[in-house]
N, C-alpha and C. Protein backbone atom coordinates (compact mmCIF):
# COMPACT_ATOMS: atom_id res chain seq x y z
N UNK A 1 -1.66 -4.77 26.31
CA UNK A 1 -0.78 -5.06 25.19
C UNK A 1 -0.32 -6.51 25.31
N UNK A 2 0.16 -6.81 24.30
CA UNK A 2 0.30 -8.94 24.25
C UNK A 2 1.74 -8.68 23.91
N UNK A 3 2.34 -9.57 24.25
CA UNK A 3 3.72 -9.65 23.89
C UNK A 3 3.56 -9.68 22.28
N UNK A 4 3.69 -9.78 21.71
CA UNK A 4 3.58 -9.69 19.78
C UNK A 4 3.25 -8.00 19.86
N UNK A 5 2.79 -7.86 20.62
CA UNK A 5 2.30 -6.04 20.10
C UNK A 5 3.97 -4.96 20.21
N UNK A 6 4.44 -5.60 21.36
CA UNK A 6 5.78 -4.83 21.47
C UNK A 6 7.04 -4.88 20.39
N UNK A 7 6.44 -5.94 19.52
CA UNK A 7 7.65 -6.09 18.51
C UNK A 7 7.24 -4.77 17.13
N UNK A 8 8.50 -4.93 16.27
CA UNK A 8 8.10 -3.83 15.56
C UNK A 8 8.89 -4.52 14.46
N UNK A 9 8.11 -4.58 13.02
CA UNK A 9 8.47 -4.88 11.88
C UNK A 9 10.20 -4.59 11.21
N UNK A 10 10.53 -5.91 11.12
CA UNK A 10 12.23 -4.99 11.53
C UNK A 10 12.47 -4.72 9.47
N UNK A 11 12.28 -3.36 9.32
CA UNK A 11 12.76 -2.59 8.54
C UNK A 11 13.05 -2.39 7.62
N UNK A 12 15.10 -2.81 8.48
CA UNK A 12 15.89 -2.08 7.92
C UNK A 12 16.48 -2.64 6.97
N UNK A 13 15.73 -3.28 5.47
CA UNK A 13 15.94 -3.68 4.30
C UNK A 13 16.01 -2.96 3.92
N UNK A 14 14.63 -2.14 3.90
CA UNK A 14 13.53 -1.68 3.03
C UNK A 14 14.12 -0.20 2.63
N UNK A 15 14.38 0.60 1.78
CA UNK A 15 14.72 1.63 1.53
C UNK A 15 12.94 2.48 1.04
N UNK A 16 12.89 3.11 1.94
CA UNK A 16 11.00 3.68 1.76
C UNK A 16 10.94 4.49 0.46
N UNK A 17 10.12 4.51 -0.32
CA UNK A 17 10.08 5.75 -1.12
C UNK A 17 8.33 6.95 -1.01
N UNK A 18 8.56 7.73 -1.61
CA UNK A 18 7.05 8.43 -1.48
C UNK A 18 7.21 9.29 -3.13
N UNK A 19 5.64 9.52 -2.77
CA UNK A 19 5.66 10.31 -4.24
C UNK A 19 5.02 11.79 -3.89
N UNK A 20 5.60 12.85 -3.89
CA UNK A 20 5.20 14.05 -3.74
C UNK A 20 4.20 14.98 -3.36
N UNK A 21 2.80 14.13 -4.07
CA UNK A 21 1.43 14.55 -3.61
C UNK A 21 0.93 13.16 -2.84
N UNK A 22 1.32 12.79 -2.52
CA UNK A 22 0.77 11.52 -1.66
C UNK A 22 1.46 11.81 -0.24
N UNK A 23 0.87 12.29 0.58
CA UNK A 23 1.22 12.42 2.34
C UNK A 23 0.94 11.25 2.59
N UNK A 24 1.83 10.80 3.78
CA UNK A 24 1.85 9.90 5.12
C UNK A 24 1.41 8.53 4.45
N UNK A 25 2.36 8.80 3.50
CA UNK A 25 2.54 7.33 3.01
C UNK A 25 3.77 6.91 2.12
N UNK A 26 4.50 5.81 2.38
CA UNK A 26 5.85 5.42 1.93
C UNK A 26 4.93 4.45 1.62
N UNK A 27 6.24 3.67 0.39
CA UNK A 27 6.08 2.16 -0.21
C UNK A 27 7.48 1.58 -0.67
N UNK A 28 7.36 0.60 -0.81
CA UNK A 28 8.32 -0.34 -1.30
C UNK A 28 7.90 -1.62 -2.63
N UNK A 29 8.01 -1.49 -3.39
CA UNK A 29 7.93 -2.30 -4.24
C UNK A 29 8.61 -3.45 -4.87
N UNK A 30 7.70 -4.60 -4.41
CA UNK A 30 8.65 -5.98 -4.34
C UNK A 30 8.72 -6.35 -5.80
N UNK A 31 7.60 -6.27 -6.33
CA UNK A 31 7.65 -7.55 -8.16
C UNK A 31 6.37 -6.66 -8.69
N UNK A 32 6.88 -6.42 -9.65
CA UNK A 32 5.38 -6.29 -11.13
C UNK A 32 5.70 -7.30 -12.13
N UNK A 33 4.78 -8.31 -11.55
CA UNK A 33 4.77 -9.50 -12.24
C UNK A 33 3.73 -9.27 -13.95
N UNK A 34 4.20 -8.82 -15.08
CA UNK A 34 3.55 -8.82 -15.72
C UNK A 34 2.75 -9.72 -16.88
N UNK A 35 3.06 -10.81 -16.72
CA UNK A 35 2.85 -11.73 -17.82
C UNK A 35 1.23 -12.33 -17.04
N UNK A 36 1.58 -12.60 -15.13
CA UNK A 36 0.70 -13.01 -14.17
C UNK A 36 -0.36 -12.20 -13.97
N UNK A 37 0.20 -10.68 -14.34
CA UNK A 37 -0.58 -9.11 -13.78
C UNK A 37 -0.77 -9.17 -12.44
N UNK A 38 0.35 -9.37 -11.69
CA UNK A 38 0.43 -9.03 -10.49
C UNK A 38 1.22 -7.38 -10.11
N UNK A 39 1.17 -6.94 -8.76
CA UNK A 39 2.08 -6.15 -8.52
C UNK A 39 1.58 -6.00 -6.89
N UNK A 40 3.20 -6.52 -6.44
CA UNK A 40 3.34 -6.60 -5.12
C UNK A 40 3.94 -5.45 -4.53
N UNK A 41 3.55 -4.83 -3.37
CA UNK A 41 4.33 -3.82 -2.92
C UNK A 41 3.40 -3.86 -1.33
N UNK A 42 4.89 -3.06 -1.00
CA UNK A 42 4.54 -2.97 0.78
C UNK A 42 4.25 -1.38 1.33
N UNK A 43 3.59 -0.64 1.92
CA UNK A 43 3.16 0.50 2.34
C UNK A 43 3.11 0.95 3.84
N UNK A 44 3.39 2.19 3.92
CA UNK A 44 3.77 2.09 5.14
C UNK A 44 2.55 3.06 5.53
N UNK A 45 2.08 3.33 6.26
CA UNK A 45 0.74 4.25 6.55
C UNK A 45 1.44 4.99 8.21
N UNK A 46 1.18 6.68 7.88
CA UNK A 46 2.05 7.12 9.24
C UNK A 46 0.77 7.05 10.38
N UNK A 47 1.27 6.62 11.33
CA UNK A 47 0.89 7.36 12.68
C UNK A 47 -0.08 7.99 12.82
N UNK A 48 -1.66 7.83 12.91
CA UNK A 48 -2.46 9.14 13.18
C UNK A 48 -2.59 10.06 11.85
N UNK A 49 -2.61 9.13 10.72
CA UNK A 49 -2.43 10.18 9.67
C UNK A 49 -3.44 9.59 9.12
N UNK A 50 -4.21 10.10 7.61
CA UNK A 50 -4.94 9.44 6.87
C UNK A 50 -3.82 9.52 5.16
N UNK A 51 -4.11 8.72 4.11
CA UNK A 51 -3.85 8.92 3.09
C UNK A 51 -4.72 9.35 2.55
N UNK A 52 -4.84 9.73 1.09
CA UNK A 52 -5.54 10.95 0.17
C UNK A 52 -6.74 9.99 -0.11
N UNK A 53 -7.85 10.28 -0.30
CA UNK A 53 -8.74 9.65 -0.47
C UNK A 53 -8.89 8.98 -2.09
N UNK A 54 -9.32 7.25 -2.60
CA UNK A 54 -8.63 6.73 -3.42
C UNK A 54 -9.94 5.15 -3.34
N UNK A 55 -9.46 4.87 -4.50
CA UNK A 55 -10.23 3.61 -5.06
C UNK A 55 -9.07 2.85 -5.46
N UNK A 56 -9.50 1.10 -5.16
CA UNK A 56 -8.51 0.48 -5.84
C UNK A 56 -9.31 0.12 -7.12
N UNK A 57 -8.51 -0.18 -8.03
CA UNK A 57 -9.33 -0.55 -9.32
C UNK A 57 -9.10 -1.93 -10.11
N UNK A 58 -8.18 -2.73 -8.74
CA UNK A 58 -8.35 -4.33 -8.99
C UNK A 58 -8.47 -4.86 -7.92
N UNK A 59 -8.96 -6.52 -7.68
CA UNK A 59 -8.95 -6.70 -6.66
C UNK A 59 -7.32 -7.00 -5.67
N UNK A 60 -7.68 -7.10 -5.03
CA UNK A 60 -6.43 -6.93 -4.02
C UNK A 60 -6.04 -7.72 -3.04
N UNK A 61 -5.29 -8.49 -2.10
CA UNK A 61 -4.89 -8.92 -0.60
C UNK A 61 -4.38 -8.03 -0.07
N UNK A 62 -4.95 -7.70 1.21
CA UNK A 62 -3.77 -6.97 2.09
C UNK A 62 -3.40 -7.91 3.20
N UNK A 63 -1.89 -7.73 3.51
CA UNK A 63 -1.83 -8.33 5.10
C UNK A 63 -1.46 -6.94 5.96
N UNK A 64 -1.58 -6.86 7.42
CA UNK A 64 -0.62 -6.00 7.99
C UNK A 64 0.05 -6.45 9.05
N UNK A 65 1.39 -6.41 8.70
CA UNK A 65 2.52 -6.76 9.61
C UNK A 65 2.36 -5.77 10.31
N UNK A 66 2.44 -4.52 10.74
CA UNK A 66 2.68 -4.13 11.66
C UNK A 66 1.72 -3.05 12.20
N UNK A 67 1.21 -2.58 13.00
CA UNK A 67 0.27 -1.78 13.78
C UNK A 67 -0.89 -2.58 13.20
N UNK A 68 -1.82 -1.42 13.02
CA UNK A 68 -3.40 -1.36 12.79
C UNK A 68 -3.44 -0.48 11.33
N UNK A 69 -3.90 -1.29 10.34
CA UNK A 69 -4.56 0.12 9.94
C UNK A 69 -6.42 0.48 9.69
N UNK A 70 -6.23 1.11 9.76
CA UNK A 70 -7.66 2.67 9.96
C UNK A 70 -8.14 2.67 8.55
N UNK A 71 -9.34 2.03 8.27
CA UNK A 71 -9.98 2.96 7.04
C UNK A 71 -10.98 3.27 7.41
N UNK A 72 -11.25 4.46 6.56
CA UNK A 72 -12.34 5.49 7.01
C UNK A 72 -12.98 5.66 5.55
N UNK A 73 -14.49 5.92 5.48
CA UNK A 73 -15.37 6.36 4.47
C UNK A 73 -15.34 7.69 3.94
N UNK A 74 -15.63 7.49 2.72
CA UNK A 74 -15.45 9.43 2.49
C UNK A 74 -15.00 10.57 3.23
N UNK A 75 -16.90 9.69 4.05
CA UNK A 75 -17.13 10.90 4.68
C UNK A 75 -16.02 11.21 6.23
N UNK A 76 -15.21 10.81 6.16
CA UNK A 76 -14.28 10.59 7.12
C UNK A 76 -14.79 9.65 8.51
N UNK A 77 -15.58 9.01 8.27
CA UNK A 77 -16.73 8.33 9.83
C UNK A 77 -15.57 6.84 9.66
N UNK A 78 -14.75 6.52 10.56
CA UNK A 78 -14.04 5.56 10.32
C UNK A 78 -15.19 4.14 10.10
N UNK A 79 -14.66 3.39 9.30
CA UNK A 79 -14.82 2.63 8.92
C UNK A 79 -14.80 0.93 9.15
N UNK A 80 -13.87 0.92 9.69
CA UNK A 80 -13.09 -0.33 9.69
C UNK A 80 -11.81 -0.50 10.19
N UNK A 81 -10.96 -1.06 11.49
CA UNK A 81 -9.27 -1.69 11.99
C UNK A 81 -9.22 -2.77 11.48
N UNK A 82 -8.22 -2.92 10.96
CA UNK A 82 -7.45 -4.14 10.74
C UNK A 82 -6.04 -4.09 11.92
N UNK A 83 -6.53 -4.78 12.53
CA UNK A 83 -5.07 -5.60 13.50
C UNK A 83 -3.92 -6.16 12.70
N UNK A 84 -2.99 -6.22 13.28
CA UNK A 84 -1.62 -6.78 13.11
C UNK A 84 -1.98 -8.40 12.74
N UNK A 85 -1.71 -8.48 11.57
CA UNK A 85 -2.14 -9.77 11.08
C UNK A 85 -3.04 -10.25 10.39
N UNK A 86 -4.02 -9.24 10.21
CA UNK A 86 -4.88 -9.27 9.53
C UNK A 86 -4.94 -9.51 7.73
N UNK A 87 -5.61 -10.55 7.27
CA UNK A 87 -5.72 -10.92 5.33
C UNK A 87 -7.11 -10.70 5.36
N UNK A 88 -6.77 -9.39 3.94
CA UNK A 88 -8.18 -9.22 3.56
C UNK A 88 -8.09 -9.45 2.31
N UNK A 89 -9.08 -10.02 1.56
CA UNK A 89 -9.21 -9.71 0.19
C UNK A 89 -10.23 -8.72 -0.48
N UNK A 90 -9.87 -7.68 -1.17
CA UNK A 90 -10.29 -6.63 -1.31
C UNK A 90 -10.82 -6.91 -2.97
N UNK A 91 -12.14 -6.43 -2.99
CA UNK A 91 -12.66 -6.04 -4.96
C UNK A 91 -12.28 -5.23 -5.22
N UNK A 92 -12.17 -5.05 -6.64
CA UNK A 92 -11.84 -3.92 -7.87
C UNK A 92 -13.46 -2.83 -7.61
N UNK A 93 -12.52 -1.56 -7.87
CA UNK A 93 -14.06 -0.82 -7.75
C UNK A 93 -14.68 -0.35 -6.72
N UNK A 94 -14.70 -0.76 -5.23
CA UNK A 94 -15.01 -0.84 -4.24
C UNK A 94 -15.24 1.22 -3.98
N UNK A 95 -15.94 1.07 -2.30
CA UNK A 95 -16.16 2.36 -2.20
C UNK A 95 -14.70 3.00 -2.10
N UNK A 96 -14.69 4.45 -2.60
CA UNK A 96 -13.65 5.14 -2.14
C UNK A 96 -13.47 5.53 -0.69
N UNK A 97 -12.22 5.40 0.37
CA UNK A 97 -11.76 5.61 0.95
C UNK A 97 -10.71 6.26 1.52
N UNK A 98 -10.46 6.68 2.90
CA UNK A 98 -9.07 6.85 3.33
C UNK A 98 -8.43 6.06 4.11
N UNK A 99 -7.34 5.81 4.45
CA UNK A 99 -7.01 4.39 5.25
C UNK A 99 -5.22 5.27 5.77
N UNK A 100 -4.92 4.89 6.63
CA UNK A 100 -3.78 5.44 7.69
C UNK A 100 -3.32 4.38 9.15
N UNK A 101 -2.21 4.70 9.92
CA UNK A 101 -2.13 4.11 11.03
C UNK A 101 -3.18 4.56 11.94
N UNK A 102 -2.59 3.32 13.02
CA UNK A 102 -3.01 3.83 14.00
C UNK A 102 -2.31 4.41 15.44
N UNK A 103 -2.19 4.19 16.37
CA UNK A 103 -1.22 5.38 16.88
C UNK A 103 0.25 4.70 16.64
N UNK A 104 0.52 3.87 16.36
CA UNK A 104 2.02 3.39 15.64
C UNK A 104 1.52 3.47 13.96
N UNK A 105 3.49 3.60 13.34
CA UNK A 105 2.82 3.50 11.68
C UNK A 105 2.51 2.13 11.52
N UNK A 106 1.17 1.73 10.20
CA UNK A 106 1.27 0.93 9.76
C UNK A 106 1.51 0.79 8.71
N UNK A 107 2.23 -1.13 8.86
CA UNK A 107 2.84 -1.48 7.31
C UNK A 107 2.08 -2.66 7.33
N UNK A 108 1.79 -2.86 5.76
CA UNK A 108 0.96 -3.29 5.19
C UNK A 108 1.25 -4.04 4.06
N UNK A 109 1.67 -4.99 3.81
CA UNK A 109 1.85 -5.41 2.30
C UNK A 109 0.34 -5.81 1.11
N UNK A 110 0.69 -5.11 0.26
CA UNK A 110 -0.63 -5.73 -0.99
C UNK A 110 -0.03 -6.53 -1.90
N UNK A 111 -0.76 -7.09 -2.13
CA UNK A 111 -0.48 -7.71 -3.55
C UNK A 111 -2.09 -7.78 -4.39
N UNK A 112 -1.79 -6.83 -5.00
CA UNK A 112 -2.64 -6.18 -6.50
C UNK A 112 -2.56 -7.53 -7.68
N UNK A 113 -3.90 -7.57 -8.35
CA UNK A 113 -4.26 -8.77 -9.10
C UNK A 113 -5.06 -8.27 -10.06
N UNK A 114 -4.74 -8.93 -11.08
CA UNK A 114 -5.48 -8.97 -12.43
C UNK A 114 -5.45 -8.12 -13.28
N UNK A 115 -4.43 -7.21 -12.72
CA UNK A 115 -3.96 -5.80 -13.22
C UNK A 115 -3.71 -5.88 -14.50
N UNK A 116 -4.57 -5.19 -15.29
CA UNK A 116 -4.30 -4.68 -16.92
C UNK A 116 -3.93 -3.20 -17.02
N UNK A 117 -3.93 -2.10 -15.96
CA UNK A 117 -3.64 -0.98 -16.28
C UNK A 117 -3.75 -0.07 -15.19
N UNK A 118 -4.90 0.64 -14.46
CA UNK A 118 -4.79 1.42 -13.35
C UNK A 118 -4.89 0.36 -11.89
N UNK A 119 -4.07 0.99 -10.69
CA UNK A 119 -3.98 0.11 -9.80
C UNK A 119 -5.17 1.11 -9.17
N UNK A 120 -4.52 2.54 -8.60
CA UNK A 120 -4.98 3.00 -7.70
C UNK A 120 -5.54 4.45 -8.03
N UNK A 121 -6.80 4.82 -8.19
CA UNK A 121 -7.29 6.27 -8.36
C UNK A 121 -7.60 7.14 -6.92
N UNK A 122 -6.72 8.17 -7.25
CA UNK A 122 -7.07 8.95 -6.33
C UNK A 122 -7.65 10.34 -6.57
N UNK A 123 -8.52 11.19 -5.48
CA UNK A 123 -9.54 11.60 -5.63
C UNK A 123 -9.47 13.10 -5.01
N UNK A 124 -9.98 14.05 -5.33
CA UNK A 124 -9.46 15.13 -4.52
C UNK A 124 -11.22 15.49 -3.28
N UNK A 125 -10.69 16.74 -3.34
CA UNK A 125 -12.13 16.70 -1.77
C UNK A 125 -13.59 16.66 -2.58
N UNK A 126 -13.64 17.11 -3.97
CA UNK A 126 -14.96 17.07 -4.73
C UNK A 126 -15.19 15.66 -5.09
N UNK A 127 -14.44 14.57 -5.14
CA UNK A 127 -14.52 13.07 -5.48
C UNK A 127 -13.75 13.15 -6.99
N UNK A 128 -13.48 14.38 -8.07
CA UNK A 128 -12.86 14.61 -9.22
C UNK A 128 -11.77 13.32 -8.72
N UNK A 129 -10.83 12.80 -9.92
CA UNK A 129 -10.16 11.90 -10.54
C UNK A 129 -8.76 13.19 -10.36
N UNK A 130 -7.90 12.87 -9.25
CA UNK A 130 -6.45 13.68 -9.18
C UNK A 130 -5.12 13.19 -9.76
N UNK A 131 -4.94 11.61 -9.59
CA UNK A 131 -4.44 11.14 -9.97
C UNK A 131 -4.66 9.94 -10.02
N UNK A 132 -3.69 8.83 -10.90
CA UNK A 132 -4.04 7.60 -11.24
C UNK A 132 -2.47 6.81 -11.33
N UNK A 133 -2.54 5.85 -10.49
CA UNK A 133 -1.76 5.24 -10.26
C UNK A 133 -1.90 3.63 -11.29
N UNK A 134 -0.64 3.54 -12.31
CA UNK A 134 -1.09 2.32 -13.54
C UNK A 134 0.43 1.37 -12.98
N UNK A 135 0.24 0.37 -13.99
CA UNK A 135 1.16 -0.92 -13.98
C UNK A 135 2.18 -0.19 -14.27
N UNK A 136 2.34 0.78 -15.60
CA UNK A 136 3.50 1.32 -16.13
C UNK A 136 4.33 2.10 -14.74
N UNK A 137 3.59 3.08 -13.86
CA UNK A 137 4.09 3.71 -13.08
C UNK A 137 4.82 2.44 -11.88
N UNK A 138 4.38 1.46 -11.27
CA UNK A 138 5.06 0.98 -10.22
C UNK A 138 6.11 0.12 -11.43
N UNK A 139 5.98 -0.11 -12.29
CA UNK A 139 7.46 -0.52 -13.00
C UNK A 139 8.41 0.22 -13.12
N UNK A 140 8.29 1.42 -13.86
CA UNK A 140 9.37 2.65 -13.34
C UNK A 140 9.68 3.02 -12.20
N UNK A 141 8.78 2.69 -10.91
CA UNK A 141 9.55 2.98 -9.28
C UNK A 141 10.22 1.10 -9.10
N UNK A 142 10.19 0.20 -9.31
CA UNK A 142 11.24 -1.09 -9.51
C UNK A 142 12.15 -1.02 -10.34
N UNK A 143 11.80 -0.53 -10.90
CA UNK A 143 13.55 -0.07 -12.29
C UNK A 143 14.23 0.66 -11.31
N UNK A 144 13.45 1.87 -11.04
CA UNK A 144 14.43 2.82 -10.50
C UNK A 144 15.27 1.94 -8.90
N UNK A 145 14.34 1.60 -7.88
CA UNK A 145 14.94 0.63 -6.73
C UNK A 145 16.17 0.15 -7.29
N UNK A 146 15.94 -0.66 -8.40
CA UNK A 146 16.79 -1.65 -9.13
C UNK A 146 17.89 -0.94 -9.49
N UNK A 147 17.96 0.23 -10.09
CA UNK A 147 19.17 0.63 -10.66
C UNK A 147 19.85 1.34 -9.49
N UNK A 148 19.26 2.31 -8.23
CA UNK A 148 19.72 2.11 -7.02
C UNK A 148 20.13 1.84 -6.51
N UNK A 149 19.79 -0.01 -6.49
CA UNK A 149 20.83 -0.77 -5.42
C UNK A 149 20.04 -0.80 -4.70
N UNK A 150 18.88 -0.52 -4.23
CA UNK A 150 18.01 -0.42 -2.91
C UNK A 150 17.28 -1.38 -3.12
N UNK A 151 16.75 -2.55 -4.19
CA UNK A 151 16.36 -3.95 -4.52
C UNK A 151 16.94 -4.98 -4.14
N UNK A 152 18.38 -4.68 -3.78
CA UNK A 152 19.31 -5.67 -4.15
C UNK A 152 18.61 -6.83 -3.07
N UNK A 153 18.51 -6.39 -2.20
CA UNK A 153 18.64 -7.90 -0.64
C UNK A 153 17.35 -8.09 -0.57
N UNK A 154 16.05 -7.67 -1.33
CA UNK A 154 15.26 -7.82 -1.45
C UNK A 154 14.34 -8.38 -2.63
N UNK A 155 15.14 -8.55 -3.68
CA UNK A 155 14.85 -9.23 -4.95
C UNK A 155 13.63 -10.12 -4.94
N UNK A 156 12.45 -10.45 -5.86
CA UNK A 156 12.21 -11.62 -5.57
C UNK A 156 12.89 -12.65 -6.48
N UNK A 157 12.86 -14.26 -5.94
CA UNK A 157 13.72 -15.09 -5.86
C UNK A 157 12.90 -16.46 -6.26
N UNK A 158 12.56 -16.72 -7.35
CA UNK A 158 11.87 -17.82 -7.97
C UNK A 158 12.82 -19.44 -7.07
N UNK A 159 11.87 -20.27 -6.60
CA UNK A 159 12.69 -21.94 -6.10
C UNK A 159 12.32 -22.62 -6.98
């Protein structure tokens, strides 16, 4: 282990949220920049877990601040680590996957691009279309933060 490995992403801003059919995964949502078609948000991936298997449907950056995360192919045959620190830039369309920590959770920030409408499709065990994650939906989870109070110290902040 390296000294940087013992530190741990400090937090306690962030008020996590999840959405019901989505296991072992929290997010936080910084900006849905819509005029730019951006939408920034941070994810937390648990521990030894996988998320639901899913396509992004723009291209994307990820960084990960903290652990590793794990993607794996369909067929569950892992795929690919990303280390602590790691920038990827990701295409629209790409194969479907699952992606999770690794034995710590990882967090991950994206920032989603070029977005006109679906960010994220997800898929059930036949590959069928379960749900669909759009621009409209992460604006209603930033309204809601926002009217919360759980945005507040985290705003973004134009210089």
């Amino acid at each position: 282990m390296t000294q940087f490995e013992a530190y741990d992403f400090d937090e306690r801003n962030i008020v996590w949220r999840s959405l019901p059919w989505l296991d072992h995964v929290s997010y936080f949502v910084y900006n849905v920049d819509e005029t730019n078609r951006i939408v920034d948000v941070i994810f937390k991936f648990a521990a030894n877990e996988r998320a639901m298997l899913h396509q992004h449907k723009v291209p994307y950056v990820t960084l990960v601040i903290q652990g590793e995360l794990r993607l794996f192919h369909a067929n569950g045959k892992l795929k690919e680590i990303r280390p602590v620190g790691s920038y990827v830039m990701g295409a629209a369309n790409g194969e479907p996957h699952t992606e999770g920590g690794g034995d710590r959770d990882a967090i991950v920030f994206f920032s989603n691009r070029n977005v006109d409408d679906e960010l994220y499709e997800f898929l059930d065990e036949e590959g069928r279309t379960f749900q669909v994650l759009r621009l409209a939906d992460f604006k209603a989870e930033l309204d809601a933060q926002v009217a919360l109070g759980t945005a507040a110290k985290l705003a973004p902040r134009s210089f």
